[in-house]
Protein backbone atom coordinates (compact mmCIF):
# COMPACT_ATOMS: atom_id res chain seq x y z
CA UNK A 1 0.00 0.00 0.00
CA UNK A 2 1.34 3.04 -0.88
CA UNK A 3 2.86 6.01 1.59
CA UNK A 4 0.69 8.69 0.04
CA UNK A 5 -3.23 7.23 -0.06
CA UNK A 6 -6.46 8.24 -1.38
CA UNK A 7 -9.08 8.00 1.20
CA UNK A 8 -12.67 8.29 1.55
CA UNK A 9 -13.79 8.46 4.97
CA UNK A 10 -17.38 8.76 6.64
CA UNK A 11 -17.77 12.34 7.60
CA UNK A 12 -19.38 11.11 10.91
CA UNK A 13 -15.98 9.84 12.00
CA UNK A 14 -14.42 11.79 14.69
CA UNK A 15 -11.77 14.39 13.40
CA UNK A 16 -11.51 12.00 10.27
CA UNK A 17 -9.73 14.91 7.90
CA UNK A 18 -7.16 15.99 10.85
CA UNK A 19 -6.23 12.70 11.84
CA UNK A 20 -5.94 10.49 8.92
CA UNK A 21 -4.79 13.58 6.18
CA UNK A 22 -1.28 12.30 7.49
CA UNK A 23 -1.86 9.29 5.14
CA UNK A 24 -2.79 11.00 1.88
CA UNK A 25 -5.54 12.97 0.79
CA UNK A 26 -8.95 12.39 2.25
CA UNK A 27 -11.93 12.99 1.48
CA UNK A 28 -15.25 13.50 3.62
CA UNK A 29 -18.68 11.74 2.59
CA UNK A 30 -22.12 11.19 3.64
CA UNK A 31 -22.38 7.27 4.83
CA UNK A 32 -25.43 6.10 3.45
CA UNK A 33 -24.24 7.61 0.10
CA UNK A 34 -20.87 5.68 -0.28
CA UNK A 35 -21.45 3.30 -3.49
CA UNK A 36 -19.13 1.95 -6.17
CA UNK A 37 -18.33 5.15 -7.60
CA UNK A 38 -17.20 7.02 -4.48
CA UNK A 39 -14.64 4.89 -3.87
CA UNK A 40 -13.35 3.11 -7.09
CA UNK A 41 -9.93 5.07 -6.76
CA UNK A 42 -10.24 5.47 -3.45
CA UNK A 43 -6.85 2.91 -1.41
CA UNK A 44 -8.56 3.22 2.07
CA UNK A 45 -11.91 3.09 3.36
CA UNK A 46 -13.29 4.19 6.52
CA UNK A 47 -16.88 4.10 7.32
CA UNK A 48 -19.04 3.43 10.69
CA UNK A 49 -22.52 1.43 10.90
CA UNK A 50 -25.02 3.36 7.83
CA UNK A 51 -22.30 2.30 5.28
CA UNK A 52 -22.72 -1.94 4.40
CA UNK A 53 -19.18 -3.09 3.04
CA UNK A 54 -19.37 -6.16 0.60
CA UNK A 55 -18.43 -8.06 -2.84
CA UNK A 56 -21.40 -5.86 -4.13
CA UNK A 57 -19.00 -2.39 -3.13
CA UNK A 58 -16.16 -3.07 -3.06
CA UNK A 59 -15.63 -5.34 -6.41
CA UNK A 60 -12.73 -3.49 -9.22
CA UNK A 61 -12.12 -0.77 -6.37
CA UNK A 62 -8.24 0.04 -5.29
CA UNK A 63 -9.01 -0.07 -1.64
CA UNK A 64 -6.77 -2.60 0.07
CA UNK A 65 -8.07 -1.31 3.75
CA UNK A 66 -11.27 -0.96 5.23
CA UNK A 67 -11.97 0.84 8.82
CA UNK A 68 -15.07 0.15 10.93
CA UNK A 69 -14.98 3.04 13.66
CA UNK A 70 -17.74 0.53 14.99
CA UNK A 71 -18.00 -2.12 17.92
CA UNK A 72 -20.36 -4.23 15.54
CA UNK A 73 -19.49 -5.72 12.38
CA UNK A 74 -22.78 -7.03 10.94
CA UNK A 75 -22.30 -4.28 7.97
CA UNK A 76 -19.11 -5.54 6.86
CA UNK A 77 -18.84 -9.03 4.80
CA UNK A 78 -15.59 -10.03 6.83
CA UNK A 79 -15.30 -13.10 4.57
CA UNK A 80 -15.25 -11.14 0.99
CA UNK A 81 -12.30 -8.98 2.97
CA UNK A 82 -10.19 -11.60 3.93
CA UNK A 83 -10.65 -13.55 0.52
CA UNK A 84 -9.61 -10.41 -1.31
CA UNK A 85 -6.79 -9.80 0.91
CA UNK A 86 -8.22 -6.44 1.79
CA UNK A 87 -6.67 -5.51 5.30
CA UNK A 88 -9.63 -4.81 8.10
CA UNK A 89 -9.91 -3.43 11.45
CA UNK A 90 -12.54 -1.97 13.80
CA UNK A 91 -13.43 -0.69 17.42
CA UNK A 92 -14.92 -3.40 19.42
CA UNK A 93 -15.00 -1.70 22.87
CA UNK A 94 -14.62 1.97 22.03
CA UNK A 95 -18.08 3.07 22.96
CA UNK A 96 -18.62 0.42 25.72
CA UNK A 97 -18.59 3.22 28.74
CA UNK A 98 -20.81 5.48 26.61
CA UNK A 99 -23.80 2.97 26.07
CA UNK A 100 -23.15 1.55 29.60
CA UNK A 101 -24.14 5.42 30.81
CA UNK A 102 -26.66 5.63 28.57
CA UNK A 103 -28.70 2.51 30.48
CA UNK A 104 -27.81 3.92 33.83
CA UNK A 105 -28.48 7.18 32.35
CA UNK A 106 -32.08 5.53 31.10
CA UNK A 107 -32.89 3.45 34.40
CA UNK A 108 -32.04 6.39 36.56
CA UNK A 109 -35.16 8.32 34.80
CA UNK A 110 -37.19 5.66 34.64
CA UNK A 111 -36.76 5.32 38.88
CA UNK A 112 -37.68 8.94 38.95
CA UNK A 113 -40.64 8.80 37.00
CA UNK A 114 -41.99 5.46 38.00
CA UNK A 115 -40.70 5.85 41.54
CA UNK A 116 -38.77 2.54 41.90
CA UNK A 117 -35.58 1.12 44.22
CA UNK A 118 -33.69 0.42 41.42
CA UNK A 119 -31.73 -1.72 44.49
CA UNK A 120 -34.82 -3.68 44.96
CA UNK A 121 -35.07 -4.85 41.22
CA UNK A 122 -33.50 -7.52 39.31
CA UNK A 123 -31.21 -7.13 36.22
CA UNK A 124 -30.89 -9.33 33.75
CA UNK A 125 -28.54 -8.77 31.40
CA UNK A 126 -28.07 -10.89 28.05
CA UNK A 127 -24.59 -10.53 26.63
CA UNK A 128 -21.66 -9.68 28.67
CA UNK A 129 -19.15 -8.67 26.43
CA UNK A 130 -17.40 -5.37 26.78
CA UNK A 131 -21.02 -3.60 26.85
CA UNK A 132 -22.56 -5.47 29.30
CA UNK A 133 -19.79 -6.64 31.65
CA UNK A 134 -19.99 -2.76 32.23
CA UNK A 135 -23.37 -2.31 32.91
CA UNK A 136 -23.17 -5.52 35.49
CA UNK A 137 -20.05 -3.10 36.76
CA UNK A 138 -22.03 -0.20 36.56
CA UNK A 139 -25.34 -1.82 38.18
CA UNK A 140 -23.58 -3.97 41.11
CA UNK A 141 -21.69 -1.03 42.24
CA UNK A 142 -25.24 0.59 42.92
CA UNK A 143 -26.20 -2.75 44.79
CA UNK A 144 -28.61 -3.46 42.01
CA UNK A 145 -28.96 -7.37 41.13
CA UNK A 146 -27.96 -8.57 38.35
CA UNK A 147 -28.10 -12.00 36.51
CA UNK A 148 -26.08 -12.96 33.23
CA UNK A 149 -26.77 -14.81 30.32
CA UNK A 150 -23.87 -15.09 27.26
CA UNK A 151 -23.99 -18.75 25.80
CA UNK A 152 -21.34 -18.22 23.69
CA UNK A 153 -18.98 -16.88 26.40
CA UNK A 154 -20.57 -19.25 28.87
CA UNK A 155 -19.25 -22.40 26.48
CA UNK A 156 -16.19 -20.76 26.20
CA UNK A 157 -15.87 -21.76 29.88
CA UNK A 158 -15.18 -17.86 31.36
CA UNK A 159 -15.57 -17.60 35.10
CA UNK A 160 -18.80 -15.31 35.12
CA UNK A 161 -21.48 -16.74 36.67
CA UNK A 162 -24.05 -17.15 33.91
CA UNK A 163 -27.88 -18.31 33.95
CA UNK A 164 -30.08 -20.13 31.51
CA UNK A 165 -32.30 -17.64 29.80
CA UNK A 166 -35.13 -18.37 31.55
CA UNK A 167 -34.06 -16.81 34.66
CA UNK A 168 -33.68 -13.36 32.70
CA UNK A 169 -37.20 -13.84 31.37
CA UNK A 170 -38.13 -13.08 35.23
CA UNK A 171 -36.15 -10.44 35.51
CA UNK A 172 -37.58 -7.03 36.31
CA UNK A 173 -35.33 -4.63 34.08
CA UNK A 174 -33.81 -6.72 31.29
CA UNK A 175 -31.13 -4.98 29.07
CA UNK A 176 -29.78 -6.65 25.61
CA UNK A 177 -26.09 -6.09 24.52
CA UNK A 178 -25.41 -8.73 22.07
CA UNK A 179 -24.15 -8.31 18.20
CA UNK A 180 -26.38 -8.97 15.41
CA UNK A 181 -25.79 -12.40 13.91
CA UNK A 182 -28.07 -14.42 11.98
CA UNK A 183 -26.22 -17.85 11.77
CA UNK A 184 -24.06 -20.03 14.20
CA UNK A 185 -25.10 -21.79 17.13
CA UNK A 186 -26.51 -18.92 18.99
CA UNK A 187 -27.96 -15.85 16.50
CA UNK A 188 -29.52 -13.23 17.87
CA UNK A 189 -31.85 -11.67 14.87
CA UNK A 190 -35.68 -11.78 16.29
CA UNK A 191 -34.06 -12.64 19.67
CA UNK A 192 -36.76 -10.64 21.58
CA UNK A 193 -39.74 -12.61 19.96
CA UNK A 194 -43.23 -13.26 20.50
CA UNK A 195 -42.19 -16.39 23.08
CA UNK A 196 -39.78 -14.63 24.49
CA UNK A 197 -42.02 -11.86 25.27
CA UNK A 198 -45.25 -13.93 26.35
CA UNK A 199 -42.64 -14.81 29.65
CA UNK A 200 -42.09 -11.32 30.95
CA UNK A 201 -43.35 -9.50 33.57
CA UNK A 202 -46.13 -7.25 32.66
CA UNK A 203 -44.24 -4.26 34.11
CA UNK A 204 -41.09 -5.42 32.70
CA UNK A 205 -38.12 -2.64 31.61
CA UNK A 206 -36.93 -3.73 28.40
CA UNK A 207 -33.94 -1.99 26.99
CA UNK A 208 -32.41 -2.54 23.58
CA UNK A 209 -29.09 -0.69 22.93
CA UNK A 210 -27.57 -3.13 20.02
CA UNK A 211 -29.23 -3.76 17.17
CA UNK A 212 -33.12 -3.26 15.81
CA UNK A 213 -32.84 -6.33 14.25
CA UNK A 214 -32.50 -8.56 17.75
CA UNK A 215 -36.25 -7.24 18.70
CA UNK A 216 -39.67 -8.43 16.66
CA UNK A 217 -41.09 -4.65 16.44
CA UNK A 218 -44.70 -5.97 15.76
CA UNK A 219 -44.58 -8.89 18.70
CA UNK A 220 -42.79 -5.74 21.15
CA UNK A 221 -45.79 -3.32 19.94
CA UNK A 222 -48.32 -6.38 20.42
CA UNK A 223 -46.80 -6.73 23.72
CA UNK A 224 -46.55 -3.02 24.92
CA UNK A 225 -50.66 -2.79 24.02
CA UNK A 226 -51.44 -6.02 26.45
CA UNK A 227 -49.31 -4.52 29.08
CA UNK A 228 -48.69 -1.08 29.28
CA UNK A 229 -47.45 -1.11 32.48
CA UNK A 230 -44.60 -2.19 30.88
CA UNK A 231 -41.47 0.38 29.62
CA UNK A 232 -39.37 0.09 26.70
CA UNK A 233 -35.94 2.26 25.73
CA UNK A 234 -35.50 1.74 22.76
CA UNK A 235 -31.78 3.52 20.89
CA UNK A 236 -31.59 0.58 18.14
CA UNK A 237 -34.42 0.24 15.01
CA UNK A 238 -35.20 -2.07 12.25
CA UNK A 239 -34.89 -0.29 9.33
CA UNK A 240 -32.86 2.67 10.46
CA UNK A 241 -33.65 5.95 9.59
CA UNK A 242 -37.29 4.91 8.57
CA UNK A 243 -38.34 4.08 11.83
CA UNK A 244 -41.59 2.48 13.57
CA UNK A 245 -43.52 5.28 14.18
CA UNK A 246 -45.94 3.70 16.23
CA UNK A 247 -43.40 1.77 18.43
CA UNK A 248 -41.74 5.21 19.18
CA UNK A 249 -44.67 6.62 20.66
CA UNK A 250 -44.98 3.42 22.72
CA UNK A 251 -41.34 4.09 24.08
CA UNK A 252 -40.99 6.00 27.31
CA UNK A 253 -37.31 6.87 25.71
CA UNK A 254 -36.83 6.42 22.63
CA UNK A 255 -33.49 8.22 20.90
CA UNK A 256 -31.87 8.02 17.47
CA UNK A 257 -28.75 5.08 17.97
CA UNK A 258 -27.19 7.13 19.64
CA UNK A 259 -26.22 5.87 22.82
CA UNK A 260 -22.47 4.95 21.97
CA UNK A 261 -22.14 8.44 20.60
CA UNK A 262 -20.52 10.32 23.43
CA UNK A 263 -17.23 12.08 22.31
CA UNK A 264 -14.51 10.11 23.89
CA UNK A 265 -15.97 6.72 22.39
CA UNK A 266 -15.97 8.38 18.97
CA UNK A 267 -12.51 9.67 19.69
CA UNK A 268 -11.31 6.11 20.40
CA UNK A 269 -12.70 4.14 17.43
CA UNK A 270 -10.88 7.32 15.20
CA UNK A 271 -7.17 6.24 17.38
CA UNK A 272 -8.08 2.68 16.53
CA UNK A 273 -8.33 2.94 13.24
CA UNK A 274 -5.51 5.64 12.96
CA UNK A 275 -3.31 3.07 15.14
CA UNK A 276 -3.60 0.47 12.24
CA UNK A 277 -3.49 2.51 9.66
CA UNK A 278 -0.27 3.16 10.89
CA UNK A 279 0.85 -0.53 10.93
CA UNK A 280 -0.69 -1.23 8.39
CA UNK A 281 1.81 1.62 6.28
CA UNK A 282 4.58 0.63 8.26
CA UNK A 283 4.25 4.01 9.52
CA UNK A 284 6.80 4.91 12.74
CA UNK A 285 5.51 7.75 13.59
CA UNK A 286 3.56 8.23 16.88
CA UNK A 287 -0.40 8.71 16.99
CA UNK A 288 -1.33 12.28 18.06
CA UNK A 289 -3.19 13.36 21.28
CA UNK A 290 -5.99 14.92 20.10
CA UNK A 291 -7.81 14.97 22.99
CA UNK A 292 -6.38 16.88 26.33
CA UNK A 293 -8.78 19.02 27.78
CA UNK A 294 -8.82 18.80 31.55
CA UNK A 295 -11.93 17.18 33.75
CA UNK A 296 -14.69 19.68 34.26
CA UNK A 297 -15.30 20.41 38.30
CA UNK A 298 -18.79 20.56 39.67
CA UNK A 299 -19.33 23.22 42.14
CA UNK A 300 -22.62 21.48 43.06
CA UNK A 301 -22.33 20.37 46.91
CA UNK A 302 -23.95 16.72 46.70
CA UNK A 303 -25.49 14.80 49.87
CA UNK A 304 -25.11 11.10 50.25
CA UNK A 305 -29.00 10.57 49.19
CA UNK A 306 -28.61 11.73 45.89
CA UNK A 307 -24.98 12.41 44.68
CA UNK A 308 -24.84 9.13 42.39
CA UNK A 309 -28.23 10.01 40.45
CA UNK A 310 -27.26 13.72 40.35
CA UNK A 311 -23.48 13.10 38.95
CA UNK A 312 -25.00 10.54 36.17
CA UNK A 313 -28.02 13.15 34.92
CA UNK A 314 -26.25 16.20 35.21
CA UNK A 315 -22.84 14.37 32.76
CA UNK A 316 -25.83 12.57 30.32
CA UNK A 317 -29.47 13.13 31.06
CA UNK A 318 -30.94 10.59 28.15
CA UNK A 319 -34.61 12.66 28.34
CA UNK A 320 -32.83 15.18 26.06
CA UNK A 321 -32.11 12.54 23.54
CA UNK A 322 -35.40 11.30 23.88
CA UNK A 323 -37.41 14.83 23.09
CA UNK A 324 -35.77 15.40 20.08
CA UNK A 325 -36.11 12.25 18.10
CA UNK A 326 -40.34 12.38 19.60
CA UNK A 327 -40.61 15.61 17.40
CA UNK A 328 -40.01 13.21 14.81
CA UNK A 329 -43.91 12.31 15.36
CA UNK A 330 -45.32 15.46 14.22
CA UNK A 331 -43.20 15.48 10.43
CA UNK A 332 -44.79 13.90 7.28
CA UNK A 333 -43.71 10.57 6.41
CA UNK A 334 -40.99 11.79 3.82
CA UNK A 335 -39.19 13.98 6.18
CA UNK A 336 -38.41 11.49 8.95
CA UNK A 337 -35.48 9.58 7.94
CA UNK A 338 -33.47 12.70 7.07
CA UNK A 339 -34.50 14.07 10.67
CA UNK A 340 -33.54 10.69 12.19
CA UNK A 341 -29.91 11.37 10.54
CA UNK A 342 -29.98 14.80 11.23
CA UNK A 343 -29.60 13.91 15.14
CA UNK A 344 -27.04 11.80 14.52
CA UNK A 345 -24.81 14.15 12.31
CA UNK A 346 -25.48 16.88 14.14
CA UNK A 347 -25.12 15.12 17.99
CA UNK A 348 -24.07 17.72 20.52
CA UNK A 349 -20.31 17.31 22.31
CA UNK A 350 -21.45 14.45 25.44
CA UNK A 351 -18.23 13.57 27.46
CA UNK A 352 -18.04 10.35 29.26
CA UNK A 353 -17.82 10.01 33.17
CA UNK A 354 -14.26 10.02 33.56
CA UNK A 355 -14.07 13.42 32.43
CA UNK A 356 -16.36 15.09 35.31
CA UNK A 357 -14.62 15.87 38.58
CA UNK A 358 -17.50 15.36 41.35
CA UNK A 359 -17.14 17.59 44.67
CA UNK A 360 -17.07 14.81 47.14
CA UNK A 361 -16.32 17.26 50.46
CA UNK A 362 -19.96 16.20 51.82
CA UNK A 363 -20.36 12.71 50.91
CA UNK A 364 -19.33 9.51 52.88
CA UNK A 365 -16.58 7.22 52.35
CA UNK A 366 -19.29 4.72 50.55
CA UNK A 367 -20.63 7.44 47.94
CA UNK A 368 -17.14 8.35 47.06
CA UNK A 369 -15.90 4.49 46.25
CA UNK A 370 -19.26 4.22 44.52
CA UNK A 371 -18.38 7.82 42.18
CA UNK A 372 -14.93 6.40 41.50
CA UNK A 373 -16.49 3.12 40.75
CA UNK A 374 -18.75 4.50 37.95
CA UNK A 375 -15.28 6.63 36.90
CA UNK A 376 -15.94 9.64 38.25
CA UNK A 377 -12.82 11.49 39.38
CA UNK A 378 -13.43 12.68 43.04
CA UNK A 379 -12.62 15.29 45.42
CA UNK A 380 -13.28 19.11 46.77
CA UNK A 381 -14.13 21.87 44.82
């Protein structure tokens, strides 16, 4: 592969032109409009989820290296890649704290406005990969419950304690972090189905922040009618941006795939990829530090009661999320995909936990392991 490369590069990539212009010349494009012609002379390819990478794209083209600044690969035909000899990498892990926050982020509101101990509820959570071994982190350092389910890691003999799924059936919040697959021993399209559903509670929290596909919209919306006692956050849709309008309005959150979009997780699937690039050029140079901005410092003085729920909403209230993509509801028909987008492209700056300082002068010994365990950084104002 040449020194000097042509690249084409989502322009919903972090800092894709100031990082990766080392490389060559690139150029900046919309994701869903990426086809054969954009990138017949292109050498390198970066794209994130919108963008599907196959035989079908990617046949006659120059491009001997493809970039997913994704955790999931169900858009990219890894097979037609490696028999074409077309170098690949992506991000599996870069945006695990930011959709971990987002559910604690989402079950947090959902206490407030249903007035629940989350501490006296049951979590079940099915995959435990880099996603959900957080949340369990997350969860457990609250005192929350929380009961595991991961064949596929659970064959592989790890020493989590996992349960068959019909424990998390009776679960009272049950969130699903697993990767689309529709082959293999254990695949995971139409996952949530109408059987699975029938064996829930009636008040059930269901959260889906991985893929549309996993969930049965029509058995969910069937269920949500028979029980709507029940809650569903929903970030993940089948047929992304054309959404379900009528399963949105059934949500009680309902936002735009957005919940591994906080800044730091995009700024670590653009190092990933910059990282290999590097290797892959036999480039010696270091990787840049883009990001060095210091930890912002609350002045708020917290109480023990409510220091953990106030640090998570006031870093990443979802509700926010939630209102905008709802004003999706009122546009015609024709409009709503491009809004759906719109949220994504234009997604305000979110930083992660780690990057808030919380003013711990007031708070107990317990409250302060329990801010460092979420990642908060800790101490007086």
């Amino acid at each position: 592969m040449a020194q000097s490369l042509s690249i084409v590069a989502d322009r919903q990539i972090l800092l894709a032109e100031e990082t990766f212009s080392r490389f060559g010349e690139v150029e900046l494009v919309d994701g869903r409009s990426i086809n054969q012609s954009t990138i017949m002379n292109a050498d390198v390819l970066l794209i994130r989820s919108v963008t599907k990478v196959d035989e079908s794209l990617l046949k006659n083209s120059k491009v001997g290296f493809v970039g997913s600044a994704t955790s999931g690969i169900d858009h990219i035909d890894t097979d037609y890649l490696k028999q074409s000899n077309i170098s690949f990498v992506h991000a599996p892990g870069s945006n695990a704290r930011s959709v971990a926050e987002y559910v604690l982020s989402s079950l947090f509101a959902t206490a407030e406005f249903n007035n629940l101990d989350l501490t006296k509820k049951s979590v079940g959570i099915i995959g435990c990969g880099q996603v959900g071994s957080r949340v369990k982190r997350f969860l457990e350092s609250l005192g929350v419950q929380c009961f595991l389910n991961d064949p596929p890691l659970a064959e592989h003999g790890l020493t989590e304690s996992f349960v068959e799924l019909e424990r998390i059936l009776e679960a009272d919040i049950i969130t699903l972090h697993v990767p689309l697959t529709t082959e293999g021993k254990y695949p995971t399209s139409g996952l949530v189905d109408k059987p699975f559903l029938d064996r829930l509670k009636a008040d059930v929290v269901l959260i889906n922040t991985s893929r549309g596909e996993v969930v049965d919209e029509s058995a969910l919306l069937s269920f949500k009618e028979t029980n709507p006692q029940s809650t569903l956050i929903l970030d993940v849709w089948c047929g992304e941006p054309e959404i379900n309008i009528n399963l949105l309005q059934q949500t009680f959150i309902g936002t735009p795939h957005i919940a591994g979009y906080s800044y730091d997780g995009k700024l670590k699937a653009t190092n990933i990829l910059a990282e290999a690039l590097l290797t892959e050029t036999k480039d010696i140079a270091d990787t840049a530090q883009i990001l060095t901005s210091e930890p912002i410092t609350d002045a708020i003085e917290y109480n023990d009661e409510t220091a953990v729920q106030l640090a998570v909403m006031q870093t990443y209230d979802v509700r926010s999320d939630a209102i905008a993509l709802r004003e999706l509801m009122s546009m015609p028909s024709g409009e709503r995909g491009d809004y759906f987008d719109s949220l994504r492209k234009n997604y305000p700056i979110r930083r992660e936990f780690t990057d808030r300082k919380i003013n711990t002068k007031n708070l107990n010994k317990e409250m302060k392991q329990c801010l460092l365990e979420l990642g908060f950084k800790t101490g007086s104002a």
